[in-house]
C-alpha atoms as a PDB file:
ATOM      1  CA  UNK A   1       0.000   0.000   0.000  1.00  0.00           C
ATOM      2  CA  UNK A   2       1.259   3.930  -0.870  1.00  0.00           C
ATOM      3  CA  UNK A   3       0.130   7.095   0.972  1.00  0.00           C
ATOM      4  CA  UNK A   4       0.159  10.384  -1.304  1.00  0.00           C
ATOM      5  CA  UNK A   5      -0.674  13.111  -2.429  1.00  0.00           C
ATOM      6  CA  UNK A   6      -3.786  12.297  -4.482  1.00  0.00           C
ATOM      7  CA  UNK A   7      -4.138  13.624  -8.328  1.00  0.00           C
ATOM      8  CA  UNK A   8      -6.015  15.787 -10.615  1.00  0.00           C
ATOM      9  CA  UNK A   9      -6.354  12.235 -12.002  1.00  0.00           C
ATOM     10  CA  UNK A  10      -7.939  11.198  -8.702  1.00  0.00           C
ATOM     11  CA  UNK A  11     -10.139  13.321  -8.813  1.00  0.00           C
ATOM     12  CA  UNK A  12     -13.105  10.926 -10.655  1.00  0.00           C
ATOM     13  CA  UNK A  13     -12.564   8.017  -8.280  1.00  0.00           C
ATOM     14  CA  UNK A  14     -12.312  10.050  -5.414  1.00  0.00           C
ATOM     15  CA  UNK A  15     -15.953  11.833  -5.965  1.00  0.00           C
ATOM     16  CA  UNK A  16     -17.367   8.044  -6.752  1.00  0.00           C
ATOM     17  CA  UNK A  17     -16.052   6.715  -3.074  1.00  0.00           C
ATOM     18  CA  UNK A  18     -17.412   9.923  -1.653  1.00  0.00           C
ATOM     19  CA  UNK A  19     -20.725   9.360  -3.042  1.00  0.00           C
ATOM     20  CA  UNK A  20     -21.135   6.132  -2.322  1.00  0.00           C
ATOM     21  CA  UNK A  21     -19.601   7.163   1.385  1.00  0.00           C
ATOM     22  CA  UNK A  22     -22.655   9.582   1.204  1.00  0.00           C
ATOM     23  CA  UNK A  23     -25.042   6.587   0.167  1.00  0.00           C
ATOM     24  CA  UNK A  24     -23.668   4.812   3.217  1.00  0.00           C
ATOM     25  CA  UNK A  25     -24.477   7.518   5.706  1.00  0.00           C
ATOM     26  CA  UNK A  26     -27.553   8.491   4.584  1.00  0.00           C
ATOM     27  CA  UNK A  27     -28.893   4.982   4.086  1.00  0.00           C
ATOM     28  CA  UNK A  28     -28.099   4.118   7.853  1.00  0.00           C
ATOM     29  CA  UNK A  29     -29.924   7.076   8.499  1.00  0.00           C
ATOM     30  CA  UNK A  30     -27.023   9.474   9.793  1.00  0.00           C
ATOM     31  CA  UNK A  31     -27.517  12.915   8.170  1.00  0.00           C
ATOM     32  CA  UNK A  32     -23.662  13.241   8.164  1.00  0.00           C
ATOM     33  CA  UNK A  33     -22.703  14.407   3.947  1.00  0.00           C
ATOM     34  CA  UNK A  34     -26.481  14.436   2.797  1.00  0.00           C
ATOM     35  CA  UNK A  35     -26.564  18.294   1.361  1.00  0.00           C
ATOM     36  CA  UNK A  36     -23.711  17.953  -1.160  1.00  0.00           C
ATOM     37  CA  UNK A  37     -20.699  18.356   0.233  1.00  0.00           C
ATOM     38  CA  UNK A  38     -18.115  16.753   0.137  1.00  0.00           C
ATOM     39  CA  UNK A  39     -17.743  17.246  -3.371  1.00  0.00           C
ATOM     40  CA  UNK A  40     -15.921  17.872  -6.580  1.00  0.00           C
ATOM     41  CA  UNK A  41     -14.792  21.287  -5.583  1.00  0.00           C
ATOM     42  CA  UNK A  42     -13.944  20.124  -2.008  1.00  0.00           C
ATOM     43  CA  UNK A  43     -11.610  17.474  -3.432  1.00  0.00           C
ATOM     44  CA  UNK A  44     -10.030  19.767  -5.906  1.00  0.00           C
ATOM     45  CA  UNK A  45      -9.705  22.367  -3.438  1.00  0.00           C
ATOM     46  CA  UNK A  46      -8.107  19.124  -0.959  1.00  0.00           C
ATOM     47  CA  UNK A  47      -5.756  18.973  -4.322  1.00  0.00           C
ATOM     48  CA  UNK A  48      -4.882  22.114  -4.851  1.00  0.00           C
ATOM     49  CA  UNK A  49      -4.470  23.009  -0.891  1.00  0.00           C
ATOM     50  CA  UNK A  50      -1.917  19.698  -1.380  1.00  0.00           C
ATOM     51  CA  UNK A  51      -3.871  18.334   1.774  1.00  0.00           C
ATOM     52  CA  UNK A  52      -5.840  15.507  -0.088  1.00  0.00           C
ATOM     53  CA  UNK A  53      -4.052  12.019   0.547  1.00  0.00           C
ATOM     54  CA  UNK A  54      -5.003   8.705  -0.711  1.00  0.00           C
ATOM     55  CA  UNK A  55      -3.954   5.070   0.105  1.00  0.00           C
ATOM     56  CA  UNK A  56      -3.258   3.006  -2.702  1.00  0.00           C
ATOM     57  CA  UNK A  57      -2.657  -0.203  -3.706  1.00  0.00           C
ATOM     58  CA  UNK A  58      -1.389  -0.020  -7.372  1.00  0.00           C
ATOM     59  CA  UNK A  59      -3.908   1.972  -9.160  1.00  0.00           C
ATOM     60  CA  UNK A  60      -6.966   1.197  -7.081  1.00  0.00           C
ATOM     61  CA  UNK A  61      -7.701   4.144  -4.553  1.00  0.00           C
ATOM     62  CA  UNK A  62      -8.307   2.747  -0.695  1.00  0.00           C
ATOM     63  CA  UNK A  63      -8.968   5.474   1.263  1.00  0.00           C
ATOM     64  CA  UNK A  64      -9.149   8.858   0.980  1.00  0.00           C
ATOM     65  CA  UNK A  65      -9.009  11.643   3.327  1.00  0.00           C
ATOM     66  CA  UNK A  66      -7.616  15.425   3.931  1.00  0.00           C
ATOM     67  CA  UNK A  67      -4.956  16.074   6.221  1.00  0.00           C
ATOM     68  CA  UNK A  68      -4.757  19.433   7.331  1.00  0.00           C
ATOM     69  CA  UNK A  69      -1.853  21.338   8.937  1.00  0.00           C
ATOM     70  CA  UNK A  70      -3.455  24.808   8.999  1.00  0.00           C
ATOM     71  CA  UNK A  71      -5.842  24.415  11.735  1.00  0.00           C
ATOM     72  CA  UNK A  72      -9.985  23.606  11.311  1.00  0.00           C
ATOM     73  CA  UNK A  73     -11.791  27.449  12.753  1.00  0.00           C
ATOM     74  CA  UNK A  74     -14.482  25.379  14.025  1.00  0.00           C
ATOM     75  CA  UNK A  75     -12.302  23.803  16.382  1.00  0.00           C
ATOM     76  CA  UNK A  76     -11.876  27.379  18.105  1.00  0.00           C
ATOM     77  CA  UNK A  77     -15.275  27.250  19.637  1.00  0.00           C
ATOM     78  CA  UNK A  78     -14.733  23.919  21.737  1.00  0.00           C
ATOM     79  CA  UNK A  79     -17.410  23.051  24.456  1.00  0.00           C
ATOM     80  CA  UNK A  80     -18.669  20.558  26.687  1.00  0.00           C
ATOM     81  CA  UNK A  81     -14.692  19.628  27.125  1.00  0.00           C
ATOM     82  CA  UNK A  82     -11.195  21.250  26.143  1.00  0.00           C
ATOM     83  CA  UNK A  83      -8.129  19.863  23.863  1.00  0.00           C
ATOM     84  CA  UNK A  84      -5.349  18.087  25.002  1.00  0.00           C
ATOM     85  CA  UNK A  85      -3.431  20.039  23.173  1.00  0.00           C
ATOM     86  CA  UNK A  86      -2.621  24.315  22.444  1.00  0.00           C
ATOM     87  CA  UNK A  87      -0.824  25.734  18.848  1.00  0.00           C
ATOM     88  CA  UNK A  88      -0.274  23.561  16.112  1.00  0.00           C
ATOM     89  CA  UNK A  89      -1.949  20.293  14.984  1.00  0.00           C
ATOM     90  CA  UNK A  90      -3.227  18.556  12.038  1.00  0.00           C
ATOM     91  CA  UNK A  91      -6.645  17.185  11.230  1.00  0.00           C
ATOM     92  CA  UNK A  92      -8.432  14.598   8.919  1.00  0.00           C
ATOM     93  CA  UNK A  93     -11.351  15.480   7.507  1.00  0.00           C
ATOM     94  CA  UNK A  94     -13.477  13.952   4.787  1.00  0.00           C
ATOM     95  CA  UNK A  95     -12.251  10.388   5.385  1.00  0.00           C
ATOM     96  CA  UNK A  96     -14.330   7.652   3.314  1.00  0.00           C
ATOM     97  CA  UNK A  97     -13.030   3.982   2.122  1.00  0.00           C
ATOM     98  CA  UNK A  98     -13.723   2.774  -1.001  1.00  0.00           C
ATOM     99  CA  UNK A  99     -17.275   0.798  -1.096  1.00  0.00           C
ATOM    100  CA  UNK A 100     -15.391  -2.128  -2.232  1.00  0.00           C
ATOM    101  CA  UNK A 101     -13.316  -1.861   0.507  1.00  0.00           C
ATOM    102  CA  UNK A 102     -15.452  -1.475   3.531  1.00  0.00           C
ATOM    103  CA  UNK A 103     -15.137  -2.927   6.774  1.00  0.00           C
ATOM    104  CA  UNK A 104     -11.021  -4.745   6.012  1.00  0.00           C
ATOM    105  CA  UNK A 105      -9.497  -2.281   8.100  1.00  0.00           C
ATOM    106  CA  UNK A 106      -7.382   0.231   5.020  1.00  0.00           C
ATOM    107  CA  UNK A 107      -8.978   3.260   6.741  1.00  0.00           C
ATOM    108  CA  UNK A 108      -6.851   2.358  10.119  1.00  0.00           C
ATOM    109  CA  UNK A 109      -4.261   2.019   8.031  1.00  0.00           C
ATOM    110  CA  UNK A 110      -4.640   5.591   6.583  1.00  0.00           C
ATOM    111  CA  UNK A 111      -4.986   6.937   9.731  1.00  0.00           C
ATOM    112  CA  UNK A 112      -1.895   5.554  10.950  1.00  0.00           C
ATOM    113  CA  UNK A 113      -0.093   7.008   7.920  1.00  0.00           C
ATOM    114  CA  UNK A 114      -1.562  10.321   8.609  1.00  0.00           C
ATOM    115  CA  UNK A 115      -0.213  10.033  11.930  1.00  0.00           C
ATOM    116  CA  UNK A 116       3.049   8.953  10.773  1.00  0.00           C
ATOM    117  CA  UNK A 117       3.135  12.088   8.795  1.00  0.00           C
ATOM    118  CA  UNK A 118       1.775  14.408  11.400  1.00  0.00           C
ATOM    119  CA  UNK A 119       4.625  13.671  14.048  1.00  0.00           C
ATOM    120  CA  UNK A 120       6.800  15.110  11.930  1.00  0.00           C
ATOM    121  CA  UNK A 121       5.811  18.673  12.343  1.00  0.00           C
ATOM    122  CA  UNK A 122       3.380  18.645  15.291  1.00  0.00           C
ATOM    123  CA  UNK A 123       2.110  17.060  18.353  1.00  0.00           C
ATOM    124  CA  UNK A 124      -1.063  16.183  17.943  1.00  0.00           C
ATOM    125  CA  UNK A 125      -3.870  15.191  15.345  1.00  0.00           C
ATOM    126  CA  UNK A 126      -7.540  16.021  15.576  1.00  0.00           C
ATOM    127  CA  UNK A 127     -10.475  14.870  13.689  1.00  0.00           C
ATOM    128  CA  UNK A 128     -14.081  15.162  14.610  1.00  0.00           C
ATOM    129  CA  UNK A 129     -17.489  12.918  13.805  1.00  0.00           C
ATOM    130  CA  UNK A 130     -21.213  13.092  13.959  1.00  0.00           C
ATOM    131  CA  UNK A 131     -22.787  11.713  16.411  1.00  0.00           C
ATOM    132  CA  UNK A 132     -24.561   9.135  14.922  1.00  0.00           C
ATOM    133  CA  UNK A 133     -21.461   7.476  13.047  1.00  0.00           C
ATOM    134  CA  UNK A 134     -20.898   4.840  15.262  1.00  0.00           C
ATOM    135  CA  UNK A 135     -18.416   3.488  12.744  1.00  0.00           C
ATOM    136  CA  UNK A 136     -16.218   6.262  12.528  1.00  0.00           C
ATOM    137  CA  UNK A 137     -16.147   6.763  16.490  1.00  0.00           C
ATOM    138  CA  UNK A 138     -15.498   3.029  16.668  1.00  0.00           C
ATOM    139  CA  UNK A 139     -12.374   3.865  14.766  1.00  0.00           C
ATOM    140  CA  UNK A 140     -11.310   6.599  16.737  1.00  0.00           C
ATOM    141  CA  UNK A 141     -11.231   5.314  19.998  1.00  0.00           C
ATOM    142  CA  UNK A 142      -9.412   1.899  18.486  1.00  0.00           C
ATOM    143  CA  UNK A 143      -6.725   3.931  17.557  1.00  0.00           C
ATOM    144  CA  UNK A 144      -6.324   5.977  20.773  1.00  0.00           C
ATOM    145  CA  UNK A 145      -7.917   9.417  20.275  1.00  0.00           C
ATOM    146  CA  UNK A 146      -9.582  11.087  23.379  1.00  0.00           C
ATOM    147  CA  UNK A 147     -12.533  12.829  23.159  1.00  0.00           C
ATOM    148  CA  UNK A 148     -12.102  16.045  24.245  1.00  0.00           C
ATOM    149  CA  UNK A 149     -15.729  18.048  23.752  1.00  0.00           C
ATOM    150  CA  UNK A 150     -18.249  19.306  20.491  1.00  0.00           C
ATOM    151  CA  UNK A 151     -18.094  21.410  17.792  1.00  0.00           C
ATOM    152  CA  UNK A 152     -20.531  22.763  14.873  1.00  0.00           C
ATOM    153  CA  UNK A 153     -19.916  21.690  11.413  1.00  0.00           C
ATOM    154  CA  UNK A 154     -23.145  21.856   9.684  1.00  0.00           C
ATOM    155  CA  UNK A 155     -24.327  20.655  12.635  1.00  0.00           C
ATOM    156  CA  UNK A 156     -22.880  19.175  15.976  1.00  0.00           C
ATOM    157  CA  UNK A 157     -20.039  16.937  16.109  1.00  0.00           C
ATOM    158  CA  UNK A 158     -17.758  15.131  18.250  1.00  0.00           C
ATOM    159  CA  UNK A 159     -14.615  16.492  18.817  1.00  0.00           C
ATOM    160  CA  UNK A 160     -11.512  13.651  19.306  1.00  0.00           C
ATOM    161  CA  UNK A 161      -7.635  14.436  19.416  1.00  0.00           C
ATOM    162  CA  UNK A 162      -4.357  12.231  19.973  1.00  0.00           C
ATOM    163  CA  UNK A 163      -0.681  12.849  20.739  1.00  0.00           C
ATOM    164  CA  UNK A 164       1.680  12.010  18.553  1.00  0.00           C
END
């Protein structure tokens, strides 16, 4: 498996494993992605921004996911808890498997590449969840991340971090 950078030429299979990440959500009734976004402007924004990272294996996209080193503004307005960490951090967002892919574990293995990546230039990653993805939160808390409080991103979410 490779983690990069993901590719205007990306960009097609990256929408389809969003929208069917969409169909996921919205099918087990979580209202999580349901208005249109993510979409084709937020991945070539993701591109563009150089935050948008896939995992590979050979030409068949995994994962994908941002990871963000320039901070998430909703994360300013923390409550119900408080961050384990202050300054600098990085964050996932928009983290979806490929359908075919579901449920074997690649987006742990994303996560721990983002990680990987992260310690390099700061101490701690965030990434945050609605409420109703039990998956997601499942995830989280396998791979060590704290909850630490809510935040509003179209609506509320859970708010998780982890040192690095």
């Amino acid at each position: 498996m490779i983690f990069r950078k993901a590719t205007e030429q990306d960009i097609t299979a990256i929408e389809q494993i969003i929208r069917a990440a969409s169909a996921r959500l919205g099918a087990a009734g979580i209202d999580q992605w349901q208005r249109g976004y993510p979409n084709r402007s937020s991945i070539e924004k993701d591109i563009t921004e150089g935050v948008g990272m896939v995992l590979c294996e050979g030409d068949t996209i995994l994962v994908y996911g941002a990871v963000i080193f320039s901070g998430e503004p909703a994360y300013n307005d923390l409550t119900g808890g408080e961050w384990l960490t202050e300054g600098e951090y990085a964050c996932v967002h928009r983290l979806c498997a490929n359908e075919i892919f579901v449920g074997m574990g690649f987006s742990k293995h994303f996560m721990l590449a983002a990680e990987a990546m992260a310690s390099e230039r700061v101490k701690s990653i965030r990434i945050d969840t609605h409420p109703d993805n039990k998956i997601m939160q499942g995830l989280i808390s396998r791979l060590g991340y704290s909850y630490c409080g809510d935040v509003v991103i179209e609506s509320r979410r859970l708010a998780y971090e982890k040192l690095l």
